[in-house]
Protein backbone atom coordinates (compact mmCIF):
# COMPACT_ATOMS: atom_id res chain seq x y z
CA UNK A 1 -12.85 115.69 -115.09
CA UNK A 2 -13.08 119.61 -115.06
CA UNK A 3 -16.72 119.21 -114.82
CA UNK A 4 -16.46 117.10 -111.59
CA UNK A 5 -17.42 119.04 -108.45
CA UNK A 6 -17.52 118.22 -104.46
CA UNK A 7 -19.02 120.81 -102.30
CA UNK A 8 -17.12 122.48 -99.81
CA UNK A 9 -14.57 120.34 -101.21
CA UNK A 10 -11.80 122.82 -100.12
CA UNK A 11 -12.69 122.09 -96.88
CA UNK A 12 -12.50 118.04 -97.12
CA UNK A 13 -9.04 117.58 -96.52
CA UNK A 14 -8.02 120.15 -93.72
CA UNK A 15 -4.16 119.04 -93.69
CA UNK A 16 -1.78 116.71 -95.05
CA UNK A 17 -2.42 114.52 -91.78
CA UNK A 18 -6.08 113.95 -92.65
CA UNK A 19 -5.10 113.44 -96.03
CA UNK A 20 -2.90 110.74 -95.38
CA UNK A 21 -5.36 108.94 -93.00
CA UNK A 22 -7.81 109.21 -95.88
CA UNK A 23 -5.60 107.41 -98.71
CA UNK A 24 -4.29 104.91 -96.07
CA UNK A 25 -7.99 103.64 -95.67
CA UNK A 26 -8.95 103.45 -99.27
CA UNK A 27 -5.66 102.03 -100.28
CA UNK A 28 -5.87 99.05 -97.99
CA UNK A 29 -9.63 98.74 -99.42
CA UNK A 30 -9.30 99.59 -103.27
CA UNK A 31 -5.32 99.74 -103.54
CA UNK A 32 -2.89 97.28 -103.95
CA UNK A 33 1.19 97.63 -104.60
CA UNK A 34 3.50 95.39 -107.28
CA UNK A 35 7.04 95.13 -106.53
CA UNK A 36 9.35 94.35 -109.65
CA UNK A 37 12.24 92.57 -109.27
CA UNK A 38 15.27 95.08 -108.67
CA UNK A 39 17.62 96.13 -111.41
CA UNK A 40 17.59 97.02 -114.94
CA UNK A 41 15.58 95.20 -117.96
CA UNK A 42 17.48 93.73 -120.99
CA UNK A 43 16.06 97.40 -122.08
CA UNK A 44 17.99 99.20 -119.89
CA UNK A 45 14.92 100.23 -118.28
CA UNK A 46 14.75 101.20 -114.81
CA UNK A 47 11.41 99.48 -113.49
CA UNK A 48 9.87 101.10 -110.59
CA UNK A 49 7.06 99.87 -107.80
CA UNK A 50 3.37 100.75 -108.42
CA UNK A 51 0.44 101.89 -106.64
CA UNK A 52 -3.00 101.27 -107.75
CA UNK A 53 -6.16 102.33 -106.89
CA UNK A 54 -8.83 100.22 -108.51
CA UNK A 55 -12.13 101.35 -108.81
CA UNK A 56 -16.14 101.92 -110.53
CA UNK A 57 -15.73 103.98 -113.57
CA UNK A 58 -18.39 106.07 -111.51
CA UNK A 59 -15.60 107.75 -108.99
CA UNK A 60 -13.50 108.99 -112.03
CA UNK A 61 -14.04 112.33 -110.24
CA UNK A 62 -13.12 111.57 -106.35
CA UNK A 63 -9.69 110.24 -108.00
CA UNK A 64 -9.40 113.44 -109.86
CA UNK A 65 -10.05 115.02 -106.61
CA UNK A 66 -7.39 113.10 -105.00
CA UNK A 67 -4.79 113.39 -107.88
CA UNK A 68 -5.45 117.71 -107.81
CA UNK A 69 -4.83 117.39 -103.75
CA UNK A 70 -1.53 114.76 -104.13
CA UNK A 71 -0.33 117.73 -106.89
CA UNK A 72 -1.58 115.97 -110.23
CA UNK A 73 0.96 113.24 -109.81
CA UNK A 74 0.04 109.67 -110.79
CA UNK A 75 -2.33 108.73 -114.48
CA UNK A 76 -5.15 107.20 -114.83
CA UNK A 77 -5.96 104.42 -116.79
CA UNK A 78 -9.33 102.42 -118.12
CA UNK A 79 -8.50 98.74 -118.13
CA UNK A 80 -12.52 97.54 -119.46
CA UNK A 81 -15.56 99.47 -119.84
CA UNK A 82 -16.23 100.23 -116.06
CA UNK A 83 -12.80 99.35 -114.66
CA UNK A 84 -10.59 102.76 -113.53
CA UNK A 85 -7.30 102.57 -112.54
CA UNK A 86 -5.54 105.19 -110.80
CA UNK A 87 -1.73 104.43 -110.68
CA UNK A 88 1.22 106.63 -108.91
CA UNK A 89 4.41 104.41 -110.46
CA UNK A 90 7.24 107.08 -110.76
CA UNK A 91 10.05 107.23 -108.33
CA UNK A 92 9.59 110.84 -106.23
CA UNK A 93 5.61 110.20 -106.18
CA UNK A 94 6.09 106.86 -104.41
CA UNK A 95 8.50 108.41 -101.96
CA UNK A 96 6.04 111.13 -101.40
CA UNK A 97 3.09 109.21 -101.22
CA UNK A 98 4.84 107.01 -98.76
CA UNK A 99 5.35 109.93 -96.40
CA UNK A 100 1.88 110.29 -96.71
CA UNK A 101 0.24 107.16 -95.15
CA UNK A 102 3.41 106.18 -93.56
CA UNK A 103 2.45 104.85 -90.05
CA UNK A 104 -1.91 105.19 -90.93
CA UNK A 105 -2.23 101.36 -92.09
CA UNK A 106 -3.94 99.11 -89.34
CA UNK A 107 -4.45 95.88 -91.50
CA UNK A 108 -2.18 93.18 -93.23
CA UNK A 109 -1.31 95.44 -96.17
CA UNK A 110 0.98 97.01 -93.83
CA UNK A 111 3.13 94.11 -94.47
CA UNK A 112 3.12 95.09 -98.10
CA UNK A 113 3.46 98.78 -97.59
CA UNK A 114 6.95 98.12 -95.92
CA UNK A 115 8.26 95.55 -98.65
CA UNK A 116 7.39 98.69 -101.03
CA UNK A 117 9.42 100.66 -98.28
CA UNK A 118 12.07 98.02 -98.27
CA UNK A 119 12.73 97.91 -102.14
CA UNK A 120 12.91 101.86 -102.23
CA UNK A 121 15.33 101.95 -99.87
CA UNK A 122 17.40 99.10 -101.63
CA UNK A 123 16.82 100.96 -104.75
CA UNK A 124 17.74 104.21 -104.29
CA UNK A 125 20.13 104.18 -100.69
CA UNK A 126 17.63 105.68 -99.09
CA UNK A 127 16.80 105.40 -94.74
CA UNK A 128 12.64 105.16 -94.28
CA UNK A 129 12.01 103.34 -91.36
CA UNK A 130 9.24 100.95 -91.04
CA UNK A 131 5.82 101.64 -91.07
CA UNK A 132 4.17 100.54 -87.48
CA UNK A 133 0.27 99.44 -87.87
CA UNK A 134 -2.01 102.46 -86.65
CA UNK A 135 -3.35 101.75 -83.04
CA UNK A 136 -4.44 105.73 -82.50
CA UNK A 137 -8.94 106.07 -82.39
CA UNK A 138 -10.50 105.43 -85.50
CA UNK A 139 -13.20 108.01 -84.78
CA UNK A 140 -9.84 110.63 -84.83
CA UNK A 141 -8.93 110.50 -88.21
CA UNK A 142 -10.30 109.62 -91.98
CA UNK A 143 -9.10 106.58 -92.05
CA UNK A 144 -12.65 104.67 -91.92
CA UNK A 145 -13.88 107.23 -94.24
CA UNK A 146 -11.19 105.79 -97.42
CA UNK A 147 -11.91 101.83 -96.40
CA UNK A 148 -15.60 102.77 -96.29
CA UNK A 149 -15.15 104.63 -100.34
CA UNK A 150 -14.16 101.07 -101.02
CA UNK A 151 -15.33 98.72 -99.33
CA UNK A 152 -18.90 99.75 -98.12
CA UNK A 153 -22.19 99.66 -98.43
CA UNK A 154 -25.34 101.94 -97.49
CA UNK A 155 -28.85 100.46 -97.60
CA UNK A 156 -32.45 101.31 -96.84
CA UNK A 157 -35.03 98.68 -96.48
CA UNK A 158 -38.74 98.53 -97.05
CA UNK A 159 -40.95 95.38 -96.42
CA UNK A 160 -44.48 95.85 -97.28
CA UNK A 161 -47.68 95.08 -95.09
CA UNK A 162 -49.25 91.60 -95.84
CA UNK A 163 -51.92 90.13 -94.22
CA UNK A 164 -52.93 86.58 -93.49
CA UNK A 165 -52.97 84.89 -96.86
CA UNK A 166 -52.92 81.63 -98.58
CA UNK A 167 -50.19 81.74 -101.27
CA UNK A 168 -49.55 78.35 -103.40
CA UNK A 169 -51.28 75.97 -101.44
CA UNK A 170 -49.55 77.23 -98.37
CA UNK A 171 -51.18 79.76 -95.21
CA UNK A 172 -48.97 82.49 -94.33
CA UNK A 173 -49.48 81.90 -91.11
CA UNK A 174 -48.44 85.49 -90.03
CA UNK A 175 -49.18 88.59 -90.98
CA UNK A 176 -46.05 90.72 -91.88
CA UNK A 177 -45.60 94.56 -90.77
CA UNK A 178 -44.59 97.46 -92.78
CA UNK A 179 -40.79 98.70 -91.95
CA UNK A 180 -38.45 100.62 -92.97
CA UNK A 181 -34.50 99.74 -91.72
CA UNK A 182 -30.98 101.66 -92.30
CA UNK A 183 -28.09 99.02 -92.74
CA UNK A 184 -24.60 99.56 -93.35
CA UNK A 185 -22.11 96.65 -94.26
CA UNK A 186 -18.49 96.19 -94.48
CA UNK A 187 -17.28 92.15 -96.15
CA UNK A 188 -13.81 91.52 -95.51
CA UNK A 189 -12.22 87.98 -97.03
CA UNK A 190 -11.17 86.54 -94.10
CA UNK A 191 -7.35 86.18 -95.41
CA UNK A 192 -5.46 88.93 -97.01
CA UNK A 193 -4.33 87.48 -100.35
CA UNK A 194 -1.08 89.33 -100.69
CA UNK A 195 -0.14 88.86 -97.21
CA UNK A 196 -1.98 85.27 -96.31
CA UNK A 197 -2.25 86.80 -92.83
CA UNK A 198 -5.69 87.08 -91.11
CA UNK A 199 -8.21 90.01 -91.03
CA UNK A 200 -9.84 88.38 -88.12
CA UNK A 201 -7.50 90.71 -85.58
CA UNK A 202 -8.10 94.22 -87.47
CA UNK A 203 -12.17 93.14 -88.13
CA UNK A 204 -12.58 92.82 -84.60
CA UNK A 205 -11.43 96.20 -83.35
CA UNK A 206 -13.36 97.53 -86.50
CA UNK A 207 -16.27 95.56 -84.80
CA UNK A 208 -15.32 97.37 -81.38
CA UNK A 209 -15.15 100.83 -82.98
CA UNK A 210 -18.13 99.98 -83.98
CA UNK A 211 -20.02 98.61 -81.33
CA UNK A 212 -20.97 95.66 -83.30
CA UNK A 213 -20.27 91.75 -83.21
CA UNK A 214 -18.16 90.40 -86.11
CA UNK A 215 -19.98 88.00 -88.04
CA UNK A 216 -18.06 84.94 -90.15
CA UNK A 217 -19.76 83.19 -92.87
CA UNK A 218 -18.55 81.22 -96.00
CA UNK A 219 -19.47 81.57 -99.91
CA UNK A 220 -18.37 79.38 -102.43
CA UNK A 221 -15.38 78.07 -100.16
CA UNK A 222 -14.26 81.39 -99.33
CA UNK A 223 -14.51 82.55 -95.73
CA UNK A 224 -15.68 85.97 -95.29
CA UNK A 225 -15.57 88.38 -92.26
CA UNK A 226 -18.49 90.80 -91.69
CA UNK A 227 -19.87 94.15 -89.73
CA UNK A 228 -23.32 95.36 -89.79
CA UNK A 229 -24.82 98.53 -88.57
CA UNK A 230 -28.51 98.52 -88.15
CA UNK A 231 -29.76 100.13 -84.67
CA UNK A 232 -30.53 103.75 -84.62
CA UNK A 233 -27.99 104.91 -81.87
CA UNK A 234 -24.99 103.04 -84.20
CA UNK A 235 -26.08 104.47 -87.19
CA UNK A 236 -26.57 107.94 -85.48
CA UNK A 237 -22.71 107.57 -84.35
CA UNK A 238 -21.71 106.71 -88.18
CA UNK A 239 -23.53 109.75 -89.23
CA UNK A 240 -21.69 111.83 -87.07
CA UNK A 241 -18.88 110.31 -88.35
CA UNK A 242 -19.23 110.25 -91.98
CA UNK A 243 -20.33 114.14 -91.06
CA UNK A 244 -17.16 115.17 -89.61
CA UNK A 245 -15.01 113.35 -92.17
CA UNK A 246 -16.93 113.19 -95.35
CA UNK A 247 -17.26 111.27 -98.56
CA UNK A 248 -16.18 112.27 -101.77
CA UNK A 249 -16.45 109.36 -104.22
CA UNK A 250 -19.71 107.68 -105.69
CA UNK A 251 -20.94 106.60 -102.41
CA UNK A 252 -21.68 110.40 -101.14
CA UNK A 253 -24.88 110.08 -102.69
CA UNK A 254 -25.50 107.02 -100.66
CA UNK A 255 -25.04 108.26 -97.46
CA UNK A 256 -26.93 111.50 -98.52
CA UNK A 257 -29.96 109.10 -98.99
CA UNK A 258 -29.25 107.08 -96.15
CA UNK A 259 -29.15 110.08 -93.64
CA UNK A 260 -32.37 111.69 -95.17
CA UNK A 261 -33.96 108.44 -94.58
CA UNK A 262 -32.34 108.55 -90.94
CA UNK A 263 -34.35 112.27 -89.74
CA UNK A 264 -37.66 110.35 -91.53
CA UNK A 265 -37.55 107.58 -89.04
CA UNK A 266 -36.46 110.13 -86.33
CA UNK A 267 -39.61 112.39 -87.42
CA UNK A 268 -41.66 109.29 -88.08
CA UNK A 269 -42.24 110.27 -91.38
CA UNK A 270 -41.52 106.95 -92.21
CA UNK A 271 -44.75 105.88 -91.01
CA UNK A 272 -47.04 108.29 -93.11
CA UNK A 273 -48.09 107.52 -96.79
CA UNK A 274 -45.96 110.63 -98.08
CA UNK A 275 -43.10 109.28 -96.00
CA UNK A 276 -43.13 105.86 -97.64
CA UNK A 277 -43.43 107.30 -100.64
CA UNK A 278 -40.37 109.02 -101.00
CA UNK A 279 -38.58 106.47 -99.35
C-alpha cells in the first residue's frame, strides 16, 4: 500500500463535496450496505451496519487512496484470491460517511442508504433526515466518475483487412475494411436486487447525459440494461469528462489507452502501418 501512487493525486479530490459525489457513484456500483437486526447479541455485543466496497484485488491501491482521504477509517479484507473488500462497520465512520454521500445517490440504492439512515437513528437517538435522490448535472460532479471505477468498461477495436475469399466451402462475399473503433460500456441488471425497484428510470437519464439510446437485452433469464459510447464527438465529451474528474482505480490505465488511441484517430495515425502497430 505505501508503494501505491496516483499522480497529482493531491489534486483529485478538491473538497469534501467532490469527494462525496465520488464515493456515492462507486458505492451504488461496487458497494452494498447490511443492516443487522437492532439490539444486543446473546454476547452482549453491540452489532453495527456495514459498508462494503467490493472489488479486483488490482485497485487495492485506489481504496487505500480513498481510506488515507476518509482519515484511515474502515479495514480491508481479502475474502478469495482476487476478491478485496473494503468495509467501514464502526459506529462514528458510518455517521461520517453518511454525511458524506448524503443527498449524491440517484439510483435505487438510495432506498437502502436511508434504511441504513433509519436504523442509525433508531440506534443511537439520533435526527438525519432522509436522503433525496440527486437530480443536480451529472457532468457537475464525480459522481459518474465512482459508478464508472465499477461498473465500466473502455475498449479499442481493430478488425483486419480481408479480401474476397472462399473460406470452408463458403465465398465471403465481401471484402471487409480495416478499422479501428473506441467503445465505452456501462451493463446495468435491469432490477436492483436489494431494492427490487427498476434501473430503467436512472439508465435513461444516464442515457440522456449521455447522448445515447438505452439498449435492453436478456442473458440467461436475466434482463440487462445497457449504454454504449462509440461516435467520436461522445467519446470526445467523456474525455473531457473523465479529464476534469479523473480516475484513480485500475481502470486509469484504461482510459489512458483509450484517449491515446482517441488523438491517433484524430491525427489519423490510425491509418498508417506505425499507427496500427501500436494500437
Amino acid at each position: 500500500l505505501h508503494n501505491y501512487k496516483i499522480s497529482n493525486n493531491s489534486t483529485v479530490f478538491s473538497d469534501n463535496d467532490n469527494l462525496g459525489y465520488y464515493l456515492a457513484g462507486l458505492l451504488e456500483g461496487d458497494g452494498s450496505i447490511s443492516l443487522p437486526s437492532l439490539g444486543i447479541t446473546s454476547l452482549n455485543r453491540v452489532l453495527n451496519p456495514r459498508i462494503v466496497f467490493t472489488s479486483h484485488i488490482n485497485n487495492i491501491g485506489m481504496y487505500a487512496f480513498i481510506q488515507s482521504e476518509l482519515g484511515n477509517i474502515g479495514r480491508f479484507q481479502r475474502s478469495s484470491e482476487n476478491v478485496l473488500r473494503y468495509i467501514i462497520g464502526d459506529k462514528e465512520s458510518i455517521i461520517f460517511f453518511i454525511g458524506l454521500v448524503h443527498g449524491k445517490l440517484r439510483t435505487p440504492k438510495n432506498k437502502r442508504f436511508n434504511d441504513l439512515i433509519h436504523f442509525m437513528n433508531n440506534k443511537y437517538n439520533l435526527n438525519i433526515s432522509e436522503s433525496l435522490l440527486d437530480n443536480t448535472n451529472i457532468k457537475d460532479n464525480s459522481w459518474f466518475t465512482g459508478f464508472s471505477e465499477a461498473d465500466g468498461h473502455f475498449g479499442i477495436k481493430y478488425v483486419e483487412k480481408k479480401d474476397k475469399s472462399v473460406r470452408s466451402g463458403t465465398p465471403r462475399k465481401r471484402s471487409v475494411s480495416e478499422s479501428v473503433s473506441l467503445k465505452f460500456r456501462l451493463d446495468q441488471r435491469a432490477y436492483d436486487k436489494a431494492t427490487s425497484s427498476s434501473m430503467e428510470p436512472f439508465m435513461e437519464n444516464l442515457a440522456l447525459f449521455l447522448n445515447v439510446d438505452l439498449k435492453r437485452y436478456e442473458i440467461k433469464n436475466s434482463k440487462l440494461l445497457s449504454i454504449s459510447i462509440e461516435s467520436i464527438k461522445n467519446v470526445s465529451f467523456l474525455i473531457d469528462y473523465f479529464d476534469k474528474y479523473p480516475l484513480i482505480g485500475d481502470k486509469l490505465n484504461n482510459f489512458h489507452k483509450w484517449k491515446l488511441v482517441y488523438n491517433m484517430i484524430l491525427l489519423k495515425e490510425h491509418l498508417t502501418e506505425e499507427g496500427r502497430l501500436k494500437i
